[in-house]
N, C-alpha and C. Protein backbone atom coordinates (compact mmCIF):
# COMPACT_ATOMS: atom_id res chain seq x y z
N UNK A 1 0.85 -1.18 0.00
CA UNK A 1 0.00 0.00 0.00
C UNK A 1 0.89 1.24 0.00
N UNK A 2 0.23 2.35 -0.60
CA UNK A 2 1.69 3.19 -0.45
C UNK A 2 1.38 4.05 1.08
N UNK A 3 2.45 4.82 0.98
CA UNK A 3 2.27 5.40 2.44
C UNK A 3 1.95 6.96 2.43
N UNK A 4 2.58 7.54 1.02
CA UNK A 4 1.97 9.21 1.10
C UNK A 4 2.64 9.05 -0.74
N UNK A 5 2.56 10.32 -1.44
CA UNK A 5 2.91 11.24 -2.18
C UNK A 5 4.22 11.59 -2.07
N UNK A 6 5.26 11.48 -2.69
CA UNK A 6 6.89 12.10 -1.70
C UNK A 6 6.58 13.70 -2.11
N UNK A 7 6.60 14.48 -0.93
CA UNK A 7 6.54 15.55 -0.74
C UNK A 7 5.07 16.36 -0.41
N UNK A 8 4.32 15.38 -0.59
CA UNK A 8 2.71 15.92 -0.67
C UNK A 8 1.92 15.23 -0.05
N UNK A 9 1.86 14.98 1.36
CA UNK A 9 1.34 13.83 2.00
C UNK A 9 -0.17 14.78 1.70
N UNK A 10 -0.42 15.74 1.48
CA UNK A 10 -1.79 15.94 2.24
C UNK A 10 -2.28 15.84 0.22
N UNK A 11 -1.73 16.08 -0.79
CA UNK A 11 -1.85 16.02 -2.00
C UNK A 11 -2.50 14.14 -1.91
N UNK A 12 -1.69 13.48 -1.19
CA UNK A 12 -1.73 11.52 -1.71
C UNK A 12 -3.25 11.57 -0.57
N UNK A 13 -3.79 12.24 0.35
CA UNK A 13 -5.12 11.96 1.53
C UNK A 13 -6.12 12.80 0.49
N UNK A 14 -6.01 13.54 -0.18
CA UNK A 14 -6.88 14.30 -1.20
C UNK A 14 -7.31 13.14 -2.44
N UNK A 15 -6.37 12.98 -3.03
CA UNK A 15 -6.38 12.28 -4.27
C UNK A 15 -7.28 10.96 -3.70
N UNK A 16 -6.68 9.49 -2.93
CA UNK A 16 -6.97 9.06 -2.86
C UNK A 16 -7.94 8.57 -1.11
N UNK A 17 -8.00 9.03 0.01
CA UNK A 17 -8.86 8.78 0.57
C UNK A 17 -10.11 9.89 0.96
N UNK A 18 -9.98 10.96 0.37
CA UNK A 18 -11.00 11.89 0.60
C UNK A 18 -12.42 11.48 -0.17
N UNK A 19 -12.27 10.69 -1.26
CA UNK A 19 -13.82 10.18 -1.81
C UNK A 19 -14.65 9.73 -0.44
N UNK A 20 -14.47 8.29 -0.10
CA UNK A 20 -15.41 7.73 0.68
C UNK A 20 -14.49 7.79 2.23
N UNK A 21 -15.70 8.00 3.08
CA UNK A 21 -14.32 8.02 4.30
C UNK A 21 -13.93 6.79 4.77
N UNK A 22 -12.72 7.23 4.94
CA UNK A 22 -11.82 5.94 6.09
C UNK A 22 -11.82 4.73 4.89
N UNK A 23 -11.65 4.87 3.29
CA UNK A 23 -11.59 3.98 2.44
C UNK A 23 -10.57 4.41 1.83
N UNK A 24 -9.44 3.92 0.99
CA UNK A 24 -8.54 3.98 -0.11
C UNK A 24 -9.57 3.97 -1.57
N UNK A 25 -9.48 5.14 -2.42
CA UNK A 25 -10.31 5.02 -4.06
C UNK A 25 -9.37 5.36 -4.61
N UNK A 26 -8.78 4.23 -5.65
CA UNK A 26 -7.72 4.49 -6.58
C UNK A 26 -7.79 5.17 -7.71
N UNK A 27 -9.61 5.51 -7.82
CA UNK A 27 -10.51 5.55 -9.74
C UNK A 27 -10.60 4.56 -10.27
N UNK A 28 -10.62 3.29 -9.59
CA UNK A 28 -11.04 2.05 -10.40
C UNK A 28 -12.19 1.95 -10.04
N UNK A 29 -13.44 1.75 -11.18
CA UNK A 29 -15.20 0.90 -11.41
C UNK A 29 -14.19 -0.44 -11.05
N UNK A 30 -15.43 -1.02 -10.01
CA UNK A 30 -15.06 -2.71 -10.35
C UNK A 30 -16.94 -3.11 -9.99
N UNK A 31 -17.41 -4.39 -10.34
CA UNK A 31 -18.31 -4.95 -10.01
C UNK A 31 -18.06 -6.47 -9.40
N UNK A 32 -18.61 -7.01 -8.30
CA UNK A 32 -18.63 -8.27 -7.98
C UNK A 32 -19.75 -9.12 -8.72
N UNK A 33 -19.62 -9.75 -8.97
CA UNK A 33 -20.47 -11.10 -10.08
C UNK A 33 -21.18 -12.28 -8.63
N UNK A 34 -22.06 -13.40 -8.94
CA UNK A 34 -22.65 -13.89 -8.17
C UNK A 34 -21.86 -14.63 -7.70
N UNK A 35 -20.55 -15.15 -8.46
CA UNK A 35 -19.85 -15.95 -7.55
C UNK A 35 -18.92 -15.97 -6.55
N UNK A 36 -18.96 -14.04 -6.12
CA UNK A 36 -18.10 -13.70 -5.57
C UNK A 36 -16.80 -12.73 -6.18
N UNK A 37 -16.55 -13.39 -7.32
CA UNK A 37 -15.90 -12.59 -8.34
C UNK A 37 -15.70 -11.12 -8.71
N UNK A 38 -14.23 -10.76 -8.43
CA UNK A 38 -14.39 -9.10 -8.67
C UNK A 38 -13.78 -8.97 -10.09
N UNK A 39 -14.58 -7.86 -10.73
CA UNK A 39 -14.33 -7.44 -11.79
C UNK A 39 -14.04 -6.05 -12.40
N UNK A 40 -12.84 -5.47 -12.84
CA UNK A 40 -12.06 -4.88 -13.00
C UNK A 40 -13.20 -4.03 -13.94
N UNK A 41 -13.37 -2.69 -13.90
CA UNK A 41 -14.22 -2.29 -15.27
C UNK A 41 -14.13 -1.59 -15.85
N UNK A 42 -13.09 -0.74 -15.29
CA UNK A 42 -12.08 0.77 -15.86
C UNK A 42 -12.21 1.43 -15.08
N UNK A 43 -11.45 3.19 -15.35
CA UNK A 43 -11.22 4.47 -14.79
C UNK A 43 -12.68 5.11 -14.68
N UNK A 44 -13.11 5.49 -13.56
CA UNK A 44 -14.11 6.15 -13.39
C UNK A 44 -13.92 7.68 -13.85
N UNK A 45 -12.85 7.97 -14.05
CA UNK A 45 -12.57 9.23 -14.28
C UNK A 45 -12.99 9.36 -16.09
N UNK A 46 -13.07 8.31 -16.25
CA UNK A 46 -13.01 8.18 -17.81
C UNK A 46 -14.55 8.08 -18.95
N UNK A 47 -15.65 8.40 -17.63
CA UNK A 47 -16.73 8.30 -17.82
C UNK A 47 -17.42 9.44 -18.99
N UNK A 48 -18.00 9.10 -19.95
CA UNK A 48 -18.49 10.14 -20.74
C UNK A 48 -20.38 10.15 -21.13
N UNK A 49 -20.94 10.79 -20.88
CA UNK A 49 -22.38 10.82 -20.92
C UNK A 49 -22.73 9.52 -20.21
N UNK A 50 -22.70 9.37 -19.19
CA UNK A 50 -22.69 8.22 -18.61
C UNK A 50 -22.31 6.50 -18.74
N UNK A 51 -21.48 6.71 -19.79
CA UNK A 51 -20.73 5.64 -20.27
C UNK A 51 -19.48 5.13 -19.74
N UNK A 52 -19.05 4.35 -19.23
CA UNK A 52 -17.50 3.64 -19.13
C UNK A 52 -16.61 3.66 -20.03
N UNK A 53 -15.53 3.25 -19.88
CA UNK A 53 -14.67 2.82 -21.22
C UNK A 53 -14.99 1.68 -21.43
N UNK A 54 -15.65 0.41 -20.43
CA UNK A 54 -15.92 -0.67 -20.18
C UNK A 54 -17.17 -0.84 -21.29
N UNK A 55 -17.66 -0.04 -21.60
CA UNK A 55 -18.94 0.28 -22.20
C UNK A 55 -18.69 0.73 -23.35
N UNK A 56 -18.00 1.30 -23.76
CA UNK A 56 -17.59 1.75 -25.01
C UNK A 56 -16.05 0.94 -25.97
N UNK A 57 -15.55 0.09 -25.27
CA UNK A 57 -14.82 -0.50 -25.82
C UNK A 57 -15.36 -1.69 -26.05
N UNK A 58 -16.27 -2.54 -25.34
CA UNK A 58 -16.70 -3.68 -26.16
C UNK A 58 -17.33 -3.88 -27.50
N UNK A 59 -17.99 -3.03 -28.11
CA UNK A 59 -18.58 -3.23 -29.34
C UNK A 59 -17.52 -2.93 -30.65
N UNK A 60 -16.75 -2.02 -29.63
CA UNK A 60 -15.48 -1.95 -31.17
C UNK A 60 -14.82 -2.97 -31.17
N UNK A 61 -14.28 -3.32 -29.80
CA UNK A 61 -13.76 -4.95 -30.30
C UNK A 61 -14.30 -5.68 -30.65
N UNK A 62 -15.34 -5.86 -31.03
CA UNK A 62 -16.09 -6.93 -31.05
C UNK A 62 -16.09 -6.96 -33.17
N UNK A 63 -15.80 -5.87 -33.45
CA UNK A 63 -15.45 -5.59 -34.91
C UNK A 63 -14.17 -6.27 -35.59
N UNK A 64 -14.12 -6.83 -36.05
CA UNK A 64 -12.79 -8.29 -36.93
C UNK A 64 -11.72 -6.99 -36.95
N UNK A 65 -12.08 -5.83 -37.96
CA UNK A 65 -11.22 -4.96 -38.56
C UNK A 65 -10.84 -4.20 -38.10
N UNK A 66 -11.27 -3.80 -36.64
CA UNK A 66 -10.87 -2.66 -35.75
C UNK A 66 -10.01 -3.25 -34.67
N UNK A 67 -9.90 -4.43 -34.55
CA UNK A 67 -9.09 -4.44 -33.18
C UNK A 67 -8.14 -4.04 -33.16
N UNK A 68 -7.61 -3.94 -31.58
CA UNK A 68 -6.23 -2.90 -31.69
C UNK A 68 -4.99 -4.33 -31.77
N UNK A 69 -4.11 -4.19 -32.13
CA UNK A 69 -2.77 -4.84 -32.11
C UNK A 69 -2.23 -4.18 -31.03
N UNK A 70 -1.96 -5.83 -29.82
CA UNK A 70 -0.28 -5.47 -28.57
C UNK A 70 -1.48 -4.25 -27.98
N UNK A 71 -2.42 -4.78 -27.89
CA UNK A 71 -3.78 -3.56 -26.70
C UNK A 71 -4.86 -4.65 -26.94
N UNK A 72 -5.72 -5.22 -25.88
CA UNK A 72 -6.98 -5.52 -25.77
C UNK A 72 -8.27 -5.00 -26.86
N UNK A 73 -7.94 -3.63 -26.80
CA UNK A 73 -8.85 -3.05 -27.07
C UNK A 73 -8.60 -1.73 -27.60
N UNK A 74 -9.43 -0.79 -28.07
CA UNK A 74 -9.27 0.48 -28.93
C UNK A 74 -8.87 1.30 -27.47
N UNK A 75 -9.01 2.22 -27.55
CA UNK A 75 -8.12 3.34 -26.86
C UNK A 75 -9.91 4.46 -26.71
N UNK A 76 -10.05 4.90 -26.24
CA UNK A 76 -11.62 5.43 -26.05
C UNK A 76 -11.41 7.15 -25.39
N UNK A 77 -11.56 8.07 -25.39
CA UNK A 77 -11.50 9.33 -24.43
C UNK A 77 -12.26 10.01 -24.56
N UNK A 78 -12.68 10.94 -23.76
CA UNK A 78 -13.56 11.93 -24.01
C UNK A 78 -12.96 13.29 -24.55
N UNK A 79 -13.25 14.50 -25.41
CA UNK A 79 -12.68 15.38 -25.96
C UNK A 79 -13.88 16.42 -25.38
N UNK A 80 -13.26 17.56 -25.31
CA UNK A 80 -14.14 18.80 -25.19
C UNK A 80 -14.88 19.12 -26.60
N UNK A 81 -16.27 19.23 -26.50
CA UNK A 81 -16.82 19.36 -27.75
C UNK A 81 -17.79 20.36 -27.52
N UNK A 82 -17.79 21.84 -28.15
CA UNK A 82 -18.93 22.61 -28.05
C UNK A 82 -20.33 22.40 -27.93
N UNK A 83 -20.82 21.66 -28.48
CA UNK A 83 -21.86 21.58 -28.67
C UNK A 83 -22.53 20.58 -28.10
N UNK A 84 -21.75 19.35 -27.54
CA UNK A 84 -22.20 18.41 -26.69
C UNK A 84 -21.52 18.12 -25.12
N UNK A 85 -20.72 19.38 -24.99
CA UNK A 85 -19.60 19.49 -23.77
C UNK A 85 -18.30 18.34 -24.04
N UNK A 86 -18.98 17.12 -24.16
CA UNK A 86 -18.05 16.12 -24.19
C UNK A 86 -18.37 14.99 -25.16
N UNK A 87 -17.31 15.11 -26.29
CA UNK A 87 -17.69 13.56 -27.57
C UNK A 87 -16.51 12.81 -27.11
N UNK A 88 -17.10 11.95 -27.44
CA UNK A 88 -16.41 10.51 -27.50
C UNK A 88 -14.97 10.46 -29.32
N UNK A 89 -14.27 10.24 -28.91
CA UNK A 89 -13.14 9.96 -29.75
C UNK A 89 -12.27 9.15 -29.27
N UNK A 90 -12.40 7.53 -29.97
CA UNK A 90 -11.97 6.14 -30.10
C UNK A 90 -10.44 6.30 -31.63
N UNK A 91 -9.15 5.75 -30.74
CA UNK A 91 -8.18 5.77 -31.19
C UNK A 91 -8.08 4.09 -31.34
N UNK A 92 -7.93 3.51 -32.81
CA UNK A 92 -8.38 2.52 -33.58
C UNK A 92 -7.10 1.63 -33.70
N UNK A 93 -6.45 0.96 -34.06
CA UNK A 93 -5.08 0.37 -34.89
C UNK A 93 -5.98 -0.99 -35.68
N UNK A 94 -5.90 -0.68 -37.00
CA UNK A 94 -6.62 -1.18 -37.74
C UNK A 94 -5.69 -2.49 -38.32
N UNK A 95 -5.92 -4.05 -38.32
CA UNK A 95 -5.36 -5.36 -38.42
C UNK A 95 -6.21 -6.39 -39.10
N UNK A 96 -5.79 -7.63 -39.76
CA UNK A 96 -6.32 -7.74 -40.83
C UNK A 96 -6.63 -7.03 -41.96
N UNK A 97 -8.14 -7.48 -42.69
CA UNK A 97 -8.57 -6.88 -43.71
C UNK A 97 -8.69 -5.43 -43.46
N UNK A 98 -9.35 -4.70 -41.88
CA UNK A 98 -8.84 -3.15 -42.03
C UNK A 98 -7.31 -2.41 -42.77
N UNK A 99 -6.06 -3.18 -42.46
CA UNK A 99 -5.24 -2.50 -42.70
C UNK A 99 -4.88 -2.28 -44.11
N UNK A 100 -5.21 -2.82 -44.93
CA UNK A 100 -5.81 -2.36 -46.38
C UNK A 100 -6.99 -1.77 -47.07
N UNK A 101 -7.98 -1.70 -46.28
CA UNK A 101 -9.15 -1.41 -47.04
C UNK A 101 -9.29 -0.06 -46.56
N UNK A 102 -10.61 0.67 -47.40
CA UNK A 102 -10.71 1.88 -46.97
C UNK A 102 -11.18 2.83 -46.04
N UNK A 103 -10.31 3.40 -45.24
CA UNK A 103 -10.10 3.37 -43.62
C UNK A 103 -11.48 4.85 -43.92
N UNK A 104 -11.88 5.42 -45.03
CA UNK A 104 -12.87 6.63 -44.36
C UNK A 104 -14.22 5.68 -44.47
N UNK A 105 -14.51 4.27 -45.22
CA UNK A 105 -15.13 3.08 -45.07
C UNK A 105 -15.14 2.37 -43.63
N UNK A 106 -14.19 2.05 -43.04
CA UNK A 106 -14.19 1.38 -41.85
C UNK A 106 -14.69 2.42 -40.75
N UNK A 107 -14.23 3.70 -41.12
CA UNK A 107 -14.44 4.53 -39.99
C UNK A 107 -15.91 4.64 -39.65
N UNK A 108 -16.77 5.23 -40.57
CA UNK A 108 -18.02 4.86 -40.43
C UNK A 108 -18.89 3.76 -40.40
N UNK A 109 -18.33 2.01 -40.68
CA UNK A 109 -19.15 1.59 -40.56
C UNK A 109 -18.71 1.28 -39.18
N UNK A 110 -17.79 1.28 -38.69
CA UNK A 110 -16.96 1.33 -36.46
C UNK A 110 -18.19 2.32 -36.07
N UNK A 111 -18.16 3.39 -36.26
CA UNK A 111 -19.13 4.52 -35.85
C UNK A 111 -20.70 3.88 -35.65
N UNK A 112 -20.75 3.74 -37.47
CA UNK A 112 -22.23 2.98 -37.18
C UNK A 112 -22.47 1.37 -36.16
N UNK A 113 -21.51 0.78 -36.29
CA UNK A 113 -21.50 -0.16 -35.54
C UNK A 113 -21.79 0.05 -33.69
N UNK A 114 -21.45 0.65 -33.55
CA UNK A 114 -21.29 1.32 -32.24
C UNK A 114 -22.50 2.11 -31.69
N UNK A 115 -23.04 2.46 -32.55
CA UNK A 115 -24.33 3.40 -32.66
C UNK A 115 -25.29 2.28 -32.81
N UNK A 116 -25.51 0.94 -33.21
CA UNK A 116 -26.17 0.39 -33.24
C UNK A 116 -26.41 -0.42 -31.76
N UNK A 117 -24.95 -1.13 -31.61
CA UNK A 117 -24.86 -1.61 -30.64
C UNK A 117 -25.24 -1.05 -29.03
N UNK A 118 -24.46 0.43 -28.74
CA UNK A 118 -25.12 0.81 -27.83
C UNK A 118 -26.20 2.29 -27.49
N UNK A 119 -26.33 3.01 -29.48
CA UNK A 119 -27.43 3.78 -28.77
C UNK A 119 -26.93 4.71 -29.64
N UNK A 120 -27.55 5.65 -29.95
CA UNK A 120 -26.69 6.85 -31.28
C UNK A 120 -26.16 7.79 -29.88
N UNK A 121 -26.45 7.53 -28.48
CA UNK A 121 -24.91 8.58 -27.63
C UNK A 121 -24.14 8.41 -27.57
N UNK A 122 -23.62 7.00 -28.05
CA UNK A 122 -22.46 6.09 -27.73
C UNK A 122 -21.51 6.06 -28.66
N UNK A 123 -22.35 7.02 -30.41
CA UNK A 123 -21.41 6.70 -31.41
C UNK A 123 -20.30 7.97 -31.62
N UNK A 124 -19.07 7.24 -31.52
CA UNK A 124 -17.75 8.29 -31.72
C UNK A 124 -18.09 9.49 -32.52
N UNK A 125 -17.88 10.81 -31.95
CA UNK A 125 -17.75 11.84 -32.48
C UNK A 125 -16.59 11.34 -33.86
N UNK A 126 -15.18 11.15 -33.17
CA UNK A 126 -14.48 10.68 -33.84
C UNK A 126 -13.63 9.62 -33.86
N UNK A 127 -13.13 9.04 -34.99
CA UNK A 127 -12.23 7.76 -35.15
C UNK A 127 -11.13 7.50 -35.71
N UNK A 128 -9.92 7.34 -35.18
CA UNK A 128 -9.04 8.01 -35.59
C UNK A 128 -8.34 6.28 -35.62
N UNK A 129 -8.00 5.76 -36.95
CA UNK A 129 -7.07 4.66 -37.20
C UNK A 129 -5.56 5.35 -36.70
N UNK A 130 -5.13 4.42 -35.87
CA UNK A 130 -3.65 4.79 -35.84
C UNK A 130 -2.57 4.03 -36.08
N UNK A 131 -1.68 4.03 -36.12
CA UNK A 131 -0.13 3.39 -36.50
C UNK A 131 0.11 2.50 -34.94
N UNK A 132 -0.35 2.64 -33.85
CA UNK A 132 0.61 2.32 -32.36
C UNK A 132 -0.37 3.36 -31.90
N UNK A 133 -0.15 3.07 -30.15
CA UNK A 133 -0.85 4.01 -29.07
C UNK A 133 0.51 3.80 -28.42
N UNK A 134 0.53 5.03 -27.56
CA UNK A 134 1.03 5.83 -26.66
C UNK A 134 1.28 5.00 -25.62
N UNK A 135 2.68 4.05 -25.40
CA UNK A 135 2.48 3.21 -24.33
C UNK A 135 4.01 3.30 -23.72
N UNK A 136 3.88 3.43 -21.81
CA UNK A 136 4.82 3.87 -21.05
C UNK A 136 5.54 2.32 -21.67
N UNK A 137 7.02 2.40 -20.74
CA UNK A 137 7.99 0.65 -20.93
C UNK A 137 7.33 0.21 -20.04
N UNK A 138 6.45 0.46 -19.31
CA UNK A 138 5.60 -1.02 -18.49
C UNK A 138 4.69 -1.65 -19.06
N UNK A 139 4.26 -0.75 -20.73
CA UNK A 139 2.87 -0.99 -21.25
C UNK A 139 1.85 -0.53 -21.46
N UNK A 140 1.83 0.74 -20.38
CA UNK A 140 0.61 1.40 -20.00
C UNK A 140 0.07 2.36 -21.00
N UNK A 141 -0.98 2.27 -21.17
CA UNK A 141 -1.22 3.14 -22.84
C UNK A 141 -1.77 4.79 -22.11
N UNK A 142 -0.68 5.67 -22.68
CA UNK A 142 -1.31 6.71 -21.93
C UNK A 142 -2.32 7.99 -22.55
N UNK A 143 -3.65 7.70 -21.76
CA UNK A 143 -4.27 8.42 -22.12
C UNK A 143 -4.52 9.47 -21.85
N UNK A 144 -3.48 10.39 -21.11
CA UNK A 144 -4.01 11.59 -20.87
C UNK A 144 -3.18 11.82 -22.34
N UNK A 145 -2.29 11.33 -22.83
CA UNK A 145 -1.64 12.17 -24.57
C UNK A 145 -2.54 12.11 -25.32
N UNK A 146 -3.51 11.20 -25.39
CA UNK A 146 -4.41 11.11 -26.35
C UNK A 146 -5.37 11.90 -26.15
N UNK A 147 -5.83 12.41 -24.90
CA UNK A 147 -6.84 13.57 -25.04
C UNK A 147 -6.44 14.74 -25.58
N UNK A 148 -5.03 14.85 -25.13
CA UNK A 148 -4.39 16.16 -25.57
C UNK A 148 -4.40 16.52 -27.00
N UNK A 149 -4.31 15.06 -27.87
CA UNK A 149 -4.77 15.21 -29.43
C UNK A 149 -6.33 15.34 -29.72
N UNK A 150 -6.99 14.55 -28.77
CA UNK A 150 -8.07 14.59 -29.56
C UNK A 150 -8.91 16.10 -29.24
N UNK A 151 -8.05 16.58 -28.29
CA UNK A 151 -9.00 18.26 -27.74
C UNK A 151 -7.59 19.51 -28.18
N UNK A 152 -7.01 19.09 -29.02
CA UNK A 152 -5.84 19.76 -30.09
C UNK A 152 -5.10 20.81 -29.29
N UNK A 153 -4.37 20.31 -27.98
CA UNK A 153 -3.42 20.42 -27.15
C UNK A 153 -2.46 20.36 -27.55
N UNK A 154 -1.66 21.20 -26.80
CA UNK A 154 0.03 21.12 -26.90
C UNK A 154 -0.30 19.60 -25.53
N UNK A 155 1.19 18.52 -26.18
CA UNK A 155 1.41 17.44 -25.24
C UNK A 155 1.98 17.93 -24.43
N UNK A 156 1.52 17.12 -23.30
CA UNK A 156 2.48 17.07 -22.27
C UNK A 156 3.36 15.79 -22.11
N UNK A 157 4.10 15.89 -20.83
CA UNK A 157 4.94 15.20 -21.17
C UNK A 157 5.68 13.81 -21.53
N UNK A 158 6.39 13.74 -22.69
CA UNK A 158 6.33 12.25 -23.16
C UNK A 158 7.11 11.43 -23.35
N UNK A 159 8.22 11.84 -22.10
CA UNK A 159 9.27 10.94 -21.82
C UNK A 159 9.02 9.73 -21.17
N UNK A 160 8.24 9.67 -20.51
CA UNK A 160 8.04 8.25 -20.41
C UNK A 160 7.83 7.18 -21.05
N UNK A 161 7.21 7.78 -22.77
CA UNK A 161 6.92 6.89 -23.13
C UNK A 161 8.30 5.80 -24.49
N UNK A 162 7.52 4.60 -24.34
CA UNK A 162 8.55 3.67 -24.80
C UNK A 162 9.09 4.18 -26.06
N UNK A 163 8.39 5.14 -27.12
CA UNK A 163 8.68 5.65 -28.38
C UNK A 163 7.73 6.96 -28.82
N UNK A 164 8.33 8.27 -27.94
CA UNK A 164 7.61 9.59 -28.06
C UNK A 164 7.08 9.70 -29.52
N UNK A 165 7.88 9.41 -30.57
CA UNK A 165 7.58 9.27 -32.19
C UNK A 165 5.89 9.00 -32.23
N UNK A 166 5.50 8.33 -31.73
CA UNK A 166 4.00 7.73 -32.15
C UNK A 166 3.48 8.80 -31.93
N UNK A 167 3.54 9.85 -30.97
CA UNK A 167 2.78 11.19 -30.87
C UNK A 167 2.82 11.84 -32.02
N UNK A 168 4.09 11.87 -32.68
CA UNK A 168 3.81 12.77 -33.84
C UNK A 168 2.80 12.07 -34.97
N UNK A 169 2.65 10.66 -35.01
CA UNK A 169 2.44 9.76 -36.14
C UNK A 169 0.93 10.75 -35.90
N UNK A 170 0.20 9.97 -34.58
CA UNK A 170 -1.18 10.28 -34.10
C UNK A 170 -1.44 11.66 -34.45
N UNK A 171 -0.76 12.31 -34.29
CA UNK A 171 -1.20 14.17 -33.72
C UNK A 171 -1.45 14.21 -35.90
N UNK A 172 -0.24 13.58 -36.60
CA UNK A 172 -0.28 14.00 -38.22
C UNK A 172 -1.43 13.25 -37.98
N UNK A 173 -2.77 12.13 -38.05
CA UNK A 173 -3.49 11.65 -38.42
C UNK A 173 -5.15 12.61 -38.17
N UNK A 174 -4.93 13.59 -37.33
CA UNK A 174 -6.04 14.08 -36.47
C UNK A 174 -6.52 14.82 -38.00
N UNK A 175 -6.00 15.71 -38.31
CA UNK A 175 -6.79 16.23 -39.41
C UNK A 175 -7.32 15.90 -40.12
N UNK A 176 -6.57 14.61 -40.45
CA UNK A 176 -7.69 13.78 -41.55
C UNK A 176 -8.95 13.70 -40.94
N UNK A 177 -9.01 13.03 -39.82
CA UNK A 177 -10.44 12.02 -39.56
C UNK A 177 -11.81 13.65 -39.00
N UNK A 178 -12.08 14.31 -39.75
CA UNK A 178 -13.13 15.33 -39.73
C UNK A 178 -14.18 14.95 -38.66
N UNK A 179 -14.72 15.65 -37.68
CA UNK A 179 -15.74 15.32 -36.71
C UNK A 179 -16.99 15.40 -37.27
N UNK A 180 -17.90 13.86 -36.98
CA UNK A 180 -18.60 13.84 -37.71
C UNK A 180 -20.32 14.13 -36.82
N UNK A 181 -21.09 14.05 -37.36
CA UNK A 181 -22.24 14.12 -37.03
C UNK A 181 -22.74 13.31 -35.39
């Protein structure tokens, strides 16, 4: 368990035990199942119109042509969007038959797929096929860089990650993929 923040003990009692009292909250959703079973369900922080990432990443995987390669799953965030406060923009790595065919084709039928599956709130503002995601040397795919593209931020910082390069790949791909309906 850790014991404080180095330098910020009252920063590490804010962050993580000030939610519920006299409890540790890391920002992990989990649910227990009937058999006892705990289940992992994502970042609560990561919630968009009342959706999970847990919720929004199953139907894209569930697509042959969208899955992500060396990731479970697509990459999901919320972006600042005028007009709806907050859209959904799903970062893709397109394998198999996607990685040849025509990606402004795949993009919308992922979109429509998604819109079918859980509801036209659920369908990506935007969809952005990428080359690789943003992942620290432990693995960790980091998504605060990806919001920073998808809400057209200067990055922050990206030494941690295993190959800063993919930021530029991602950040060149944003213009293409136009925000759609």
């Amino acid at each position: 368990m850790l014991r404080t923040i180095w330098g910020d003990d009252q920063r590490f009692l804010d962050t993580y035990w000030s939610r519920f009292e006299g409890r540790y909250f890391a920002g992990d959703g989990a649910k227990k199942d009937d058999d006892g079973d705990i289940w992992l369900l994502g970042r609560v922080d990561d919630v968009m119109a009342r959706l999970g990432p847990q919720h929004l990443h199953r139907p894209r995987s569930s697509r042959p042509s969208s899955r992500t390669r060396g990731s479970p799953r697509p990459r999901v965030v919320g972006a600042t969007d005028p007009q709806t406060t907050q859209a959904i923009c799903a970062f893709v790595i397109l394998r198999g038959e996607g990685e040849n065919a025509d990606e402004a084709a795949l993009v919308e039928e992922l979109r429509a797929h998604v819109g079918k599956q859980l509801g036209p709130i659920a369908k990506p503002k935007r969809v952005l096929p990428v080359a690789e995601l943003p992942k620290t040397r432990s693995g960790k795919i980091m998504r605060r860089l990806l919001r920073d593209v998808a809400e057209h931020r200067t990055l922050g910082d990206v030494t941690t990650l295993t190959d800063s390069s993919v930021m530029d790949l991602i950040q060149a791909k944003l213009p293409a993929a136009p925000a759609e309906d």
